[in-house]
Protein backbone atom coordinates (compact mmCIF):
# COMPACT_ATOMS: atom_id res chain seq x y z
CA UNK A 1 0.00 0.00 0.00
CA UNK A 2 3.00 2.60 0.59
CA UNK A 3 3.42 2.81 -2.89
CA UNK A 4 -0.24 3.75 -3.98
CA UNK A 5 0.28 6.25 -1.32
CA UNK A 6 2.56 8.67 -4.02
CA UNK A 7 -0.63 8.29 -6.37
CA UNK A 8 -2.73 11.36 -6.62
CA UNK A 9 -6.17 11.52 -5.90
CA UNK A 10 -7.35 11.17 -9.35
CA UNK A 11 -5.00 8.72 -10.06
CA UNK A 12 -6.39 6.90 -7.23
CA UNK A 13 -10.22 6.96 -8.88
CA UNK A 14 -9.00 5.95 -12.51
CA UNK A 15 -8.08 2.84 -10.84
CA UNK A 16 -10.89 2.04 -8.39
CA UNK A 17 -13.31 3.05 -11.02
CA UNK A 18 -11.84 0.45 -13.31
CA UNK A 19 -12.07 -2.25 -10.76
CA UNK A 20 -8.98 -2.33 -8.20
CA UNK A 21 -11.70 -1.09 -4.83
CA UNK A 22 -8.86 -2.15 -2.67
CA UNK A 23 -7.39 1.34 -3.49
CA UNK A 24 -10.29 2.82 -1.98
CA UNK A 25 -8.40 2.64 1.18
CA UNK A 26 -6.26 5.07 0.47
CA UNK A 27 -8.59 7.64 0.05
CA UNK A 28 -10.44 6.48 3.28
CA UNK A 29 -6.75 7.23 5.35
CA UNK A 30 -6.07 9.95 3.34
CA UNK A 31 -9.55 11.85 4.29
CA UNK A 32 -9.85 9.96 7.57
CA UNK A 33 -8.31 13.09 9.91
CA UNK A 34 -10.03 15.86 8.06
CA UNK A 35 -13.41 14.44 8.60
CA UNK A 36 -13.28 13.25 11.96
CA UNK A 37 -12.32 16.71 13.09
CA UNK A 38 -14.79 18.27 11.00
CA UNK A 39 -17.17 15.74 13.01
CA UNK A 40 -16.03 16.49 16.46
CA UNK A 41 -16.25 20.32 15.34
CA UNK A 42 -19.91 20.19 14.97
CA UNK A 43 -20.15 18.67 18.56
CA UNK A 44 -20.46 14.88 17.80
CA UNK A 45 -19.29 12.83 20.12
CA UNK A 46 -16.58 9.97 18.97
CA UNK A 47 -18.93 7.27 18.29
CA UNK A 48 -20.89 9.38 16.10
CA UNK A 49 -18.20 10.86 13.77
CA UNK A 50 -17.38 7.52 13.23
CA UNK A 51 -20.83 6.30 12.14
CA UNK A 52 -20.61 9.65 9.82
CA UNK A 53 -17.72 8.82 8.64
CA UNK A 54 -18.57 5.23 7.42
CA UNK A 55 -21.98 6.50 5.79
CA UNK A 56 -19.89 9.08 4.28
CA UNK A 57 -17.44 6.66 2.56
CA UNK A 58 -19.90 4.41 1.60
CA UNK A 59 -22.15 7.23 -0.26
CA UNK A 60 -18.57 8.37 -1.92
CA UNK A 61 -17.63 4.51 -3.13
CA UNK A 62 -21.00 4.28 -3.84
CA UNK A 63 -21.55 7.12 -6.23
CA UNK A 64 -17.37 7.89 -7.24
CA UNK A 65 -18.11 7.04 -11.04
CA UNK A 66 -19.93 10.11 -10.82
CA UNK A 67 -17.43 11.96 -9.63
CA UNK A 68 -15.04 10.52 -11.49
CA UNK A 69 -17.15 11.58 -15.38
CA UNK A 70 -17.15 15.16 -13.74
CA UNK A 71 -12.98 15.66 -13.12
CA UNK A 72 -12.25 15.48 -16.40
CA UNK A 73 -12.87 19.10 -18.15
């Protein structure tokens, strides 16, 4: 995984869009931090960022094709 690490984030959803959803991952540690204190900011306690947090990862694996047909201008 270190070396998908040097990958940037559009690099990252090429290759998950294509198939390889292990890479996911690396967006999930990448974005991890920022969203748990974005959480915590808005005065949920731990237990609930996280539950955000998944939701929030799902929705974005879920719908990253979409996101993915947009990047490109």
């Amino acid at each position: 995984m270190t070396t998908y690490q040097q990958l940037s984030e559009i690099e990252v959803i090429d290759r998950v869009t294509v198939g390889d959803i292990a890479l996911f991952e690396v967006l999930i540690r990448r974005y991890n931090p920022y969203l748990y204190k974005i959480g915590r900011s808005f005065g949920y306690n731990h237990q609930d960022v996280e539950d955000l947090m998944q939701d929030s990862f799902i929705s974005a694996f879920e719908n990253l094709s979409k996101l993915h047909n947009k990047m490109y201008f």
